[in-house]
Structures are given as C-alpha cells and as structure tokens.
PDB file of N, CA and C in Angstrom:
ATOM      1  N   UNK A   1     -10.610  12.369  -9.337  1.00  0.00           N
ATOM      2  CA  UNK A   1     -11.217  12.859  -8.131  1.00  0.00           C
ATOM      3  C   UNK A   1     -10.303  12.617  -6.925  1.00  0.00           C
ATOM      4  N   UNK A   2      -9.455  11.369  -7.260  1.00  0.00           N
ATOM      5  CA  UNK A   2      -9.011  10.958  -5.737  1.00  0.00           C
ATOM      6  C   UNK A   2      -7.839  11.978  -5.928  1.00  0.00           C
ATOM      7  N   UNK A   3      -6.999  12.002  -6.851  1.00  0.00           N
ATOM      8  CA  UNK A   3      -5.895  12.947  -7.432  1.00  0.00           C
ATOM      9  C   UNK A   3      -5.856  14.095  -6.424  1.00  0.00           C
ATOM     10  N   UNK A   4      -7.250  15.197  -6.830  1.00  0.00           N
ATOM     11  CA  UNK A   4      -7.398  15.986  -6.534  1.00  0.00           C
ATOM     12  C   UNK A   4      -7.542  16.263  -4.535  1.00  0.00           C
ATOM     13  N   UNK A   5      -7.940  15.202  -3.915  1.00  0.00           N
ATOM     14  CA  UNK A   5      -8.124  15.516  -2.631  1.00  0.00           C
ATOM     15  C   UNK A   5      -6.828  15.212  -1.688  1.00  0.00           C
ATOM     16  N   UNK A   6      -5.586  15.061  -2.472  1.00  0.00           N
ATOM     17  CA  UNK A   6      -4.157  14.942  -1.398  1.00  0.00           C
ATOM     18  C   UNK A   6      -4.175  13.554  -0.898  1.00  0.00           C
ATOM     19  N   UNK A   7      -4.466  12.626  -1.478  1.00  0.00           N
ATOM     20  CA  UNK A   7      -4.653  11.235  -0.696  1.00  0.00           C
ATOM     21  C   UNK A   7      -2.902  11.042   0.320  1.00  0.00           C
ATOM     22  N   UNK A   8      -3.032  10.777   1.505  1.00  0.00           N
ATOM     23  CA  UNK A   8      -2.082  10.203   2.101  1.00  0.00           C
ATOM     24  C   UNK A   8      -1.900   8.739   2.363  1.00  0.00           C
ATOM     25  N   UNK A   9      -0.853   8.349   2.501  1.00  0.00           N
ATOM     26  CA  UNK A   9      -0.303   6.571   2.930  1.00  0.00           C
ATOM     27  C   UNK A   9      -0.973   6.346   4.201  1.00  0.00           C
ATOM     28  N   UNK A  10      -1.822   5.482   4.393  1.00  0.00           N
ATOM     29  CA  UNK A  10      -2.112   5.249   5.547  1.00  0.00           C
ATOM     30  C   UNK A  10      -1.770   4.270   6.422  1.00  0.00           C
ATOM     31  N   UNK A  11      -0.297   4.255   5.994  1.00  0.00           N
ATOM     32  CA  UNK A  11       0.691   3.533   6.563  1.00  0.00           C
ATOM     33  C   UNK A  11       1.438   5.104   7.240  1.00  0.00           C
ATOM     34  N   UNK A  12       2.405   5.485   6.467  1.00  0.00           N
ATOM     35  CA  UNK A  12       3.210   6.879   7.598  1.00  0.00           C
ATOM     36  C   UNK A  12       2.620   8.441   7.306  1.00  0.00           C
ATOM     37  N   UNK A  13       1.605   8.395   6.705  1.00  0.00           N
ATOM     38  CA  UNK A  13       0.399   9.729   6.052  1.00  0.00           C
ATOM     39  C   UNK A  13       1.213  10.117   5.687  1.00  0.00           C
ATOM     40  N   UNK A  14       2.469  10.034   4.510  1.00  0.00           N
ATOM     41  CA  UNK A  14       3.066  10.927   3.878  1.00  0.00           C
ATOM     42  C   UNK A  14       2.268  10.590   2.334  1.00  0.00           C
ATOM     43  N   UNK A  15       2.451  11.851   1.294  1.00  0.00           N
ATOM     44  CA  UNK A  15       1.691  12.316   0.549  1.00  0.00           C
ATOM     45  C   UNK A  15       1.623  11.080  -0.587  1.00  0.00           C
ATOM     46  N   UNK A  16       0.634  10.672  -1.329  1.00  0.00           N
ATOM     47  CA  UNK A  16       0.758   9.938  -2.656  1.00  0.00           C
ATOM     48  C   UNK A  16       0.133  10.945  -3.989  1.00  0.00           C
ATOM     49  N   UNK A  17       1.362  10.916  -4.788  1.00  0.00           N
ATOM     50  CA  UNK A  17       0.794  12.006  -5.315  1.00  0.00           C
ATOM     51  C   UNK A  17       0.384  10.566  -6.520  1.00  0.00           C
ATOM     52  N   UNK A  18      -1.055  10.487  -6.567  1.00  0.00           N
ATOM     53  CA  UNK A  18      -2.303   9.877  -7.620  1.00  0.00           C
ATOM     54  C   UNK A  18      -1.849  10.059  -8.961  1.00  0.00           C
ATOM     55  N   UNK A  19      -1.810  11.754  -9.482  1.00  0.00           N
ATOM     56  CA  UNK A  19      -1.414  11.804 -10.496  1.00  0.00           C
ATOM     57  C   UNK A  19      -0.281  11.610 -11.713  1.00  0.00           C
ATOM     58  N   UNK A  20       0.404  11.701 -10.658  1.00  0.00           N
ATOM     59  CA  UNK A  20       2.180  11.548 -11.091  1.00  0.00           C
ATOM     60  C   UNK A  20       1.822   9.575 -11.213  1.00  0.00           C
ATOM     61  N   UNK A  21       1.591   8.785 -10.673  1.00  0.00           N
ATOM     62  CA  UNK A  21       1.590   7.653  -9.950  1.00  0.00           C
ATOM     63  C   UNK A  21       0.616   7.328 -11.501  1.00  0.00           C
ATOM     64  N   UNK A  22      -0.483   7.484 -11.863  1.00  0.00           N
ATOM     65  CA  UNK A  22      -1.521   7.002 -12.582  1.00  0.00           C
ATOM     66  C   UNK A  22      -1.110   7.477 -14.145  1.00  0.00           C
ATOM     67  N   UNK A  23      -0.400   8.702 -14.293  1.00  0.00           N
ATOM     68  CA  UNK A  23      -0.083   8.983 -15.767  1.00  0.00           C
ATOM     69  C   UNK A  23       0.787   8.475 -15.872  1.00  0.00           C
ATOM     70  N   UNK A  24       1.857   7.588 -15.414  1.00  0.00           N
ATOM     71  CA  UNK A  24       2.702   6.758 -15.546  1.00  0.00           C
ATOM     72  C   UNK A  24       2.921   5.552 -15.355  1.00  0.00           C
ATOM     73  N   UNK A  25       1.510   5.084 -14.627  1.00  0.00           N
ATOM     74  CA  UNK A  25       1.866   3.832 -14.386  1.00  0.00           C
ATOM     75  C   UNK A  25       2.822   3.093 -13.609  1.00  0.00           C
ATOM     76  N   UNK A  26       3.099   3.357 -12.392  1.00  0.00           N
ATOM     77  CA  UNK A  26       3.789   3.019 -11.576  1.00  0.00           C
ATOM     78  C   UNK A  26       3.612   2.093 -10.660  1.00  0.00           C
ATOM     79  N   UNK A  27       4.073   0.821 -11.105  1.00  0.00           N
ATOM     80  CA  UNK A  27       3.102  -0.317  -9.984  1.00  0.00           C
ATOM     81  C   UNK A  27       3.704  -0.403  -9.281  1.00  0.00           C
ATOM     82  N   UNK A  28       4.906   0.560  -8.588  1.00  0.00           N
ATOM     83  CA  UNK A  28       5.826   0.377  -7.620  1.00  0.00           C
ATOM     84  C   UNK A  28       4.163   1.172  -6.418  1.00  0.00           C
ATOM     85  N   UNK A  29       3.440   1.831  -6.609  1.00  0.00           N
ATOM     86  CA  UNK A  29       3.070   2.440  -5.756  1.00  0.00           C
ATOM     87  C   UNK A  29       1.571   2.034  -5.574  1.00  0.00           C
ATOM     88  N   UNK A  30       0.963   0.653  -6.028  1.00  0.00           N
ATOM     89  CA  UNK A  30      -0.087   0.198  -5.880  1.00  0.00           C
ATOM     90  C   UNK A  30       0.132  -1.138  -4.960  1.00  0.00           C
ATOM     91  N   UNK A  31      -0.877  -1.321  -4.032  1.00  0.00           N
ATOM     92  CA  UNK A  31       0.108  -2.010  -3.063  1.00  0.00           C
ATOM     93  C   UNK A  31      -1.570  -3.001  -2.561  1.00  0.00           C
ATOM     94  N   UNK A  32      -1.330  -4.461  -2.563  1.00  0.00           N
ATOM     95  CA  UNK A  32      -2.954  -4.940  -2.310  1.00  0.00           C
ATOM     96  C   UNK A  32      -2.853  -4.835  -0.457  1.00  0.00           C
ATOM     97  N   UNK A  33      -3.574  -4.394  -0.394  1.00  0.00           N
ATOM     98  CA  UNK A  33      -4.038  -4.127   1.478  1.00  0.00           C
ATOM     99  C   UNK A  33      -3.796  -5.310   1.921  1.00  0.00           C
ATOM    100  N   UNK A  34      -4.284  -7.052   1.382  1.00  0.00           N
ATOM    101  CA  UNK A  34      -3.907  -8.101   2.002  1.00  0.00           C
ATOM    102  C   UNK A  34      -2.799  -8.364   0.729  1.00  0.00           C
ATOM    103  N   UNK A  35      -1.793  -8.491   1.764  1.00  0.00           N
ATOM    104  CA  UNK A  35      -0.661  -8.667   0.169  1.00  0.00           C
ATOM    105  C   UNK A  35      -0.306  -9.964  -0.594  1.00  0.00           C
ATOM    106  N   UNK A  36      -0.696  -9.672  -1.768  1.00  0.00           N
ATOM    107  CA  UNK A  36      -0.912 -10.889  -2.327  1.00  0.00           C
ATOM    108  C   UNK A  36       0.495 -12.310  -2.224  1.00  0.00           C
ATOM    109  N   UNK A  37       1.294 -12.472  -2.191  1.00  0.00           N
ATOM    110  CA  UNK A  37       2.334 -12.796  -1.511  1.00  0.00           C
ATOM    111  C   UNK A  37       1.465 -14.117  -0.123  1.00  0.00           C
ATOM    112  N   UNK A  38       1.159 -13.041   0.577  1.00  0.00           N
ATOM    113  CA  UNK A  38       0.617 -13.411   1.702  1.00  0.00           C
ATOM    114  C   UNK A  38      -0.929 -14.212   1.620  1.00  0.00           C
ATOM    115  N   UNK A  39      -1.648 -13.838   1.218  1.00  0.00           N
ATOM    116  CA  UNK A  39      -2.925 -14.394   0.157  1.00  0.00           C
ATOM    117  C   UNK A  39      -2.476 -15.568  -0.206  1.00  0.00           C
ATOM    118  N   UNK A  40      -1.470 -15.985  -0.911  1.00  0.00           N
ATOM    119  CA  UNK A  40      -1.107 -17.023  -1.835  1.00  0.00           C
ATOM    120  C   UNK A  40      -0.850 -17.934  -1.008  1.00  0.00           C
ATOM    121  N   UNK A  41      -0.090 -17.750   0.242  1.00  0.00           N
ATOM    122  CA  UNK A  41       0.430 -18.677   1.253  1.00  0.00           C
ATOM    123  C   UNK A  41      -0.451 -19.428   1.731  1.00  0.00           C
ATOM    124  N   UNK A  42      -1.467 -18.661   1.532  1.00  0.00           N
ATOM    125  CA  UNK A  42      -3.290 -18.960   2.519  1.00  0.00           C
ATOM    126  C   UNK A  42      -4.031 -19.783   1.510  1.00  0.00           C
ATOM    127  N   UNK A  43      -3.546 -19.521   0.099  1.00  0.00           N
ATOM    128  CA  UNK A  43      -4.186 -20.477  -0.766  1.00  0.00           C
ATOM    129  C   UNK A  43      -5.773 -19.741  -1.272  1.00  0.00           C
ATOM    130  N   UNK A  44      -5.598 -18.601  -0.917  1.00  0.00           N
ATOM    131  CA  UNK A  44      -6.618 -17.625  -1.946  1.00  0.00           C
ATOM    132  C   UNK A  44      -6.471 -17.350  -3.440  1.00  0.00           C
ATOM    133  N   UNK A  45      -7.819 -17.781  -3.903  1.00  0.00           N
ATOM    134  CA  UNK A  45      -7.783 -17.685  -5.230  1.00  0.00           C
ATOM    135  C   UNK A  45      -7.319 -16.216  -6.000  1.00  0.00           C
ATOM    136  N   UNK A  46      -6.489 -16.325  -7.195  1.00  0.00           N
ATOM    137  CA  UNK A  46      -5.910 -15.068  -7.388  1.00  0.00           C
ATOM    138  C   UNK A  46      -7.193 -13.970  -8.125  1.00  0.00           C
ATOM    139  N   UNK A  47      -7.921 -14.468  -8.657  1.00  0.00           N
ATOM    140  CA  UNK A  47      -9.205 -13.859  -8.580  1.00  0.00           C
ATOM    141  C   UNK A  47      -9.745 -12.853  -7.092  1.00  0.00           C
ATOM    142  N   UNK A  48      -9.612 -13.490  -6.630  1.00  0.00           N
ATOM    143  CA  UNK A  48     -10.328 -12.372  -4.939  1.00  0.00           C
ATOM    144  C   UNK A  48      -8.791 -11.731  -4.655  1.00  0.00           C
ATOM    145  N   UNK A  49      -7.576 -12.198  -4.653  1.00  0.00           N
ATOM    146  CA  UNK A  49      -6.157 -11.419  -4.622  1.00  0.00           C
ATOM    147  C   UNK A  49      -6.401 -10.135  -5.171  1.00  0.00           C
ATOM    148  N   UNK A  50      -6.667 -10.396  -6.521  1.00  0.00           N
ATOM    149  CA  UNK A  50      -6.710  -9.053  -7.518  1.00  0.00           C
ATOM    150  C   UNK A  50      -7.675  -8.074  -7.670  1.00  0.00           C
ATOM    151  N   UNK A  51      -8.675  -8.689  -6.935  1.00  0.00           N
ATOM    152  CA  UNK A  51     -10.119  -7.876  -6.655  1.00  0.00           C
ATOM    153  C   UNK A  51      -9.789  -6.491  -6.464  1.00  0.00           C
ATOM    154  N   UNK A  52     -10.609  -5.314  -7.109  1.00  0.00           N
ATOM    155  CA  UNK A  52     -10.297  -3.856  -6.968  1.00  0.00           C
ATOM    156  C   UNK A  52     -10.342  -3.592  -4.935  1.00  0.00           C
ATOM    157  N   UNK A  53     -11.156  -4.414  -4.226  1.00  0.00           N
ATOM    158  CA  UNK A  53     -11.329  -3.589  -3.075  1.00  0.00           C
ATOM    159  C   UNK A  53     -10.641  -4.312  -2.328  1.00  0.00           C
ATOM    160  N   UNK A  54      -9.244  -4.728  -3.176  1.00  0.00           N
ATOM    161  CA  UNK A  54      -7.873  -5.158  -2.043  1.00  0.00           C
ATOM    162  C   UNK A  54      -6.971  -4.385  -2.483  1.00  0.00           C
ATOM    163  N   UNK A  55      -7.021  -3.089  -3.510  1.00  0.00           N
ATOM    164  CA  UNK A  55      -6.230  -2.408  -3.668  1.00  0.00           C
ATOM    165  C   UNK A  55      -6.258  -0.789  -2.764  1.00  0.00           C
ATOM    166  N   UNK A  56      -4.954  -0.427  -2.662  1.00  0.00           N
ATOM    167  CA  UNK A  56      -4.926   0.991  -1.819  1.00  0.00           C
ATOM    168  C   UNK A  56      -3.494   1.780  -2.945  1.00  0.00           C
ATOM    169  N   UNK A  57      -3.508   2.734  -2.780  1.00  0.00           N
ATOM    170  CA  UNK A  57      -2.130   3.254  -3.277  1.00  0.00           C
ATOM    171  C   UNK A  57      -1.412   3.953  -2.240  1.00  0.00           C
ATOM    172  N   UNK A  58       0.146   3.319  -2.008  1.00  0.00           N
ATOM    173  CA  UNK A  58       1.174   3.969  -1.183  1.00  0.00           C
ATOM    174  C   UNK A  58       2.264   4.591  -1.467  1.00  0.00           C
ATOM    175  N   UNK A  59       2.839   4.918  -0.945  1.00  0.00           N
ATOM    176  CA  UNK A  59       3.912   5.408  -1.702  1.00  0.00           C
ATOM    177  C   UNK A  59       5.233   4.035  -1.618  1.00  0.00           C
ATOM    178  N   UNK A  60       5.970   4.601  -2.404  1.00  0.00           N
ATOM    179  CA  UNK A  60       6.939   3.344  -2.331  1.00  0.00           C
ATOM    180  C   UNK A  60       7.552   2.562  -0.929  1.00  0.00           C
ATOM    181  N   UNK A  61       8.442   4.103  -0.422  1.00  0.00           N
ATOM    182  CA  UNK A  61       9.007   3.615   0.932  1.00  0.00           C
ATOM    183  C   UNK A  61       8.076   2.975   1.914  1.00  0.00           C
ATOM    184  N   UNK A  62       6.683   3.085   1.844  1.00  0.00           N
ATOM    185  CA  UNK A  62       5.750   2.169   3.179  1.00  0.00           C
ATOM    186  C   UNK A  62       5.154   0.980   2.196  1.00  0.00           C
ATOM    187  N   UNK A  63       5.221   1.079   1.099  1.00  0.00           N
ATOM    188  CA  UNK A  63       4.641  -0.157   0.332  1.00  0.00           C
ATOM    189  C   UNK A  63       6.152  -1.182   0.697  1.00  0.00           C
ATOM    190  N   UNK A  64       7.032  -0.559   0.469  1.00  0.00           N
ATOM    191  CA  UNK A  64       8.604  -1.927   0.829  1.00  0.00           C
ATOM    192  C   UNK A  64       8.934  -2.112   1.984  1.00  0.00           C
ATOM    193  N   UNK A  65       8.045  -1.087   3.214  1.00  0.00           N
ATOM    194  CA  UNK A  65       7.960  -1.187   4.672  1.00  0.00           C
ATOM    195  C   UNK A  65       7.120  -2.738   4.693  1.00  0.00           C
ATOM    196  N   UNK A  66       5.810  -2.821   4.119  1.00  0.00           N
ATOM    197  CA  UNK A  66       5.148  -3.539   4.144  1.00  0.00           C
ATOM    198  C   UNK A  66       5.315  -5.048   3.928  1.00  0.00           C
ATOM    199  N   UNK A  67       5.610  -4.772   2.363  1.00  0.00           N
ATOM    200  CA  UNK A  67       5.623  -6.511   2.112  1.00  0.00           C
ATOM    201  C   UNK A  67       4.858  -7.413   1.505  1.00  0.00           C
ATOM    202  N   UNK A  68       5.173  -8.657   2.169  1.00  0.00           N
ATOM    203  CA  UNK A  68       4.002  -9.249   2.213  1.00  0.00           C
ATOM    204  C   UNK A  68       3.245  -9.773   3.354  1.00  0.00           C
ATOM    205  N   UNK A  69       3.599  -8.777   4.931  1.00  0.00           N
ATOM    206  CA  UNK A  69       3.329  -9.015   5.471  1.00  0.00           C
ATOM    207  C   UNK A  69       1.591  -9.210   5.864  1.00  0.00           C
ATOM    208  N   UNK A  70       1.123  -9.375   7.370  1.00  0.00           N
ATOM    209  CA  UNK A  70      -0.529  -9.540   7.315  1.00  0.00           C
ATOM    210  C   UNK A  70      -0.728  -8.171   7.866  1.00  0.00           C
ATOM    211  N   UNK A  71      -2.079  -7.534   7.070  1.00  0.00           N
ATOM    212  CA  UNK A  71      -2.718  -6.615   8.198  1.00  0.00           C
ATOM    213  C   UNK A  71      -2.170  -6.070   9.578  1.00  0.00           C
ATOM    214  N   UNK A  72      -2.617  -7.587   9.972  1.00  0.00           N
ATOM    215  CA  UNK A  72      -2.591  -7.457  11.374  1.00  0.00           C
ATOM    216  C   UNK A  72      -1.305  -6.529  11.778  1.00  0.00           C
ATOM    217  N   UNK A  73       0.079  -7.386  10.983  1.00  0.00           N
ATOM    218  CA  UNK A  73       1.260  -7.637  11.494  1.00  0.00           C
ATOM    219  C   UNK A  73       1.661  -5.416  10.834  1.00  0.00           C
ATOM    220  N   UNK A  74       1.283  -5.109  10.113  1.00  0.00           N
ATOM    221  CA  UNK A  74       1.428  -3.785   9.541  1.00  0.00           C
ATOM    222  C   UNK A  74       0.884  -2.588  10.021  1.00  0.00           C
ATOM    223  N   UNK A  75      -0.393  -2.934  10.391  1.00  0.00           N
ATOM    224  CA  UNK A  75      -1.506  -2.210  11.055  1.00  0.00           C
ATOM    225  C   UNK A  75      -2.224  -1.867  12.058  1.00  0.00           C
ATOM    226  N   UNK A  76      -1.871  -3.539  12.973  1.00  0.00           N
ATOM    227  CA  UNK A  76      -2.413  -3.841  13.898  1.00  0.00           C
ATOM    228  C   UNK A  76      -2.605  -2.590  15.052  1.00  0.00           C
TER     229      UNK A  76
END
C-alpha cells in the first residue's frame, strides 16, 4: 500500500522507492526516526530502539545526512 502512494524522505522529499527497497531488503534505507546510536547513548532499552513506530524509510543520501544525530538536531 505504502509502495503504491510515492512515499517521499521527509528529510529532502526526494522519492523512496518502497518497492525496489522491500524486495531486496535494503537496510541501507530503513532509518529509526530516534537513531538508535543516539538512543543507546541515553541508555534506552533496545527493545523500545527497535520498536516498529521508531521506524521511517529514507533514502540513503538523507539517512547518511542524518546519523545518529537527535530529532531535534535533524528536524528541528
């Protein structure tokens, strides 16, 4: 479903193409919204890290924009 509606990065709205990304398995392009990296520093259990509703999919170049930086520091 998500495939089908053009999902964009909502980091630079350039395109994620879902399908290409999911029939292959590409964990270059799954990216946790609080990045786990950053989570860990904080001493969050990797249980709530890995939780489905800390995941987003980006494309590569804004997922290695990112990091492990905070929210704040990405989004703000």
């Amino acid at each position: 479903m998500l495939a089908n509606s053009t999902p964009r990065s909502f980091i630079s709205g350039a395109h994620v193409r879902l399908g290409d990304v999911l029939k292959t398995v590409n964990r270059n392009e799954f990216h946790h919204i609080f990045p786990k990296k950053y989570l860990e520093r904080l001493g969050i259990d990797k249980k709530k890290i890995n939780c489905i509703a800390n995941f987003c999919f980006l494309n590569n170049a804004d997922n290695q924009k990112i990091k492990d930086k905070d929210p704040l520091v990405y989004k703000g």
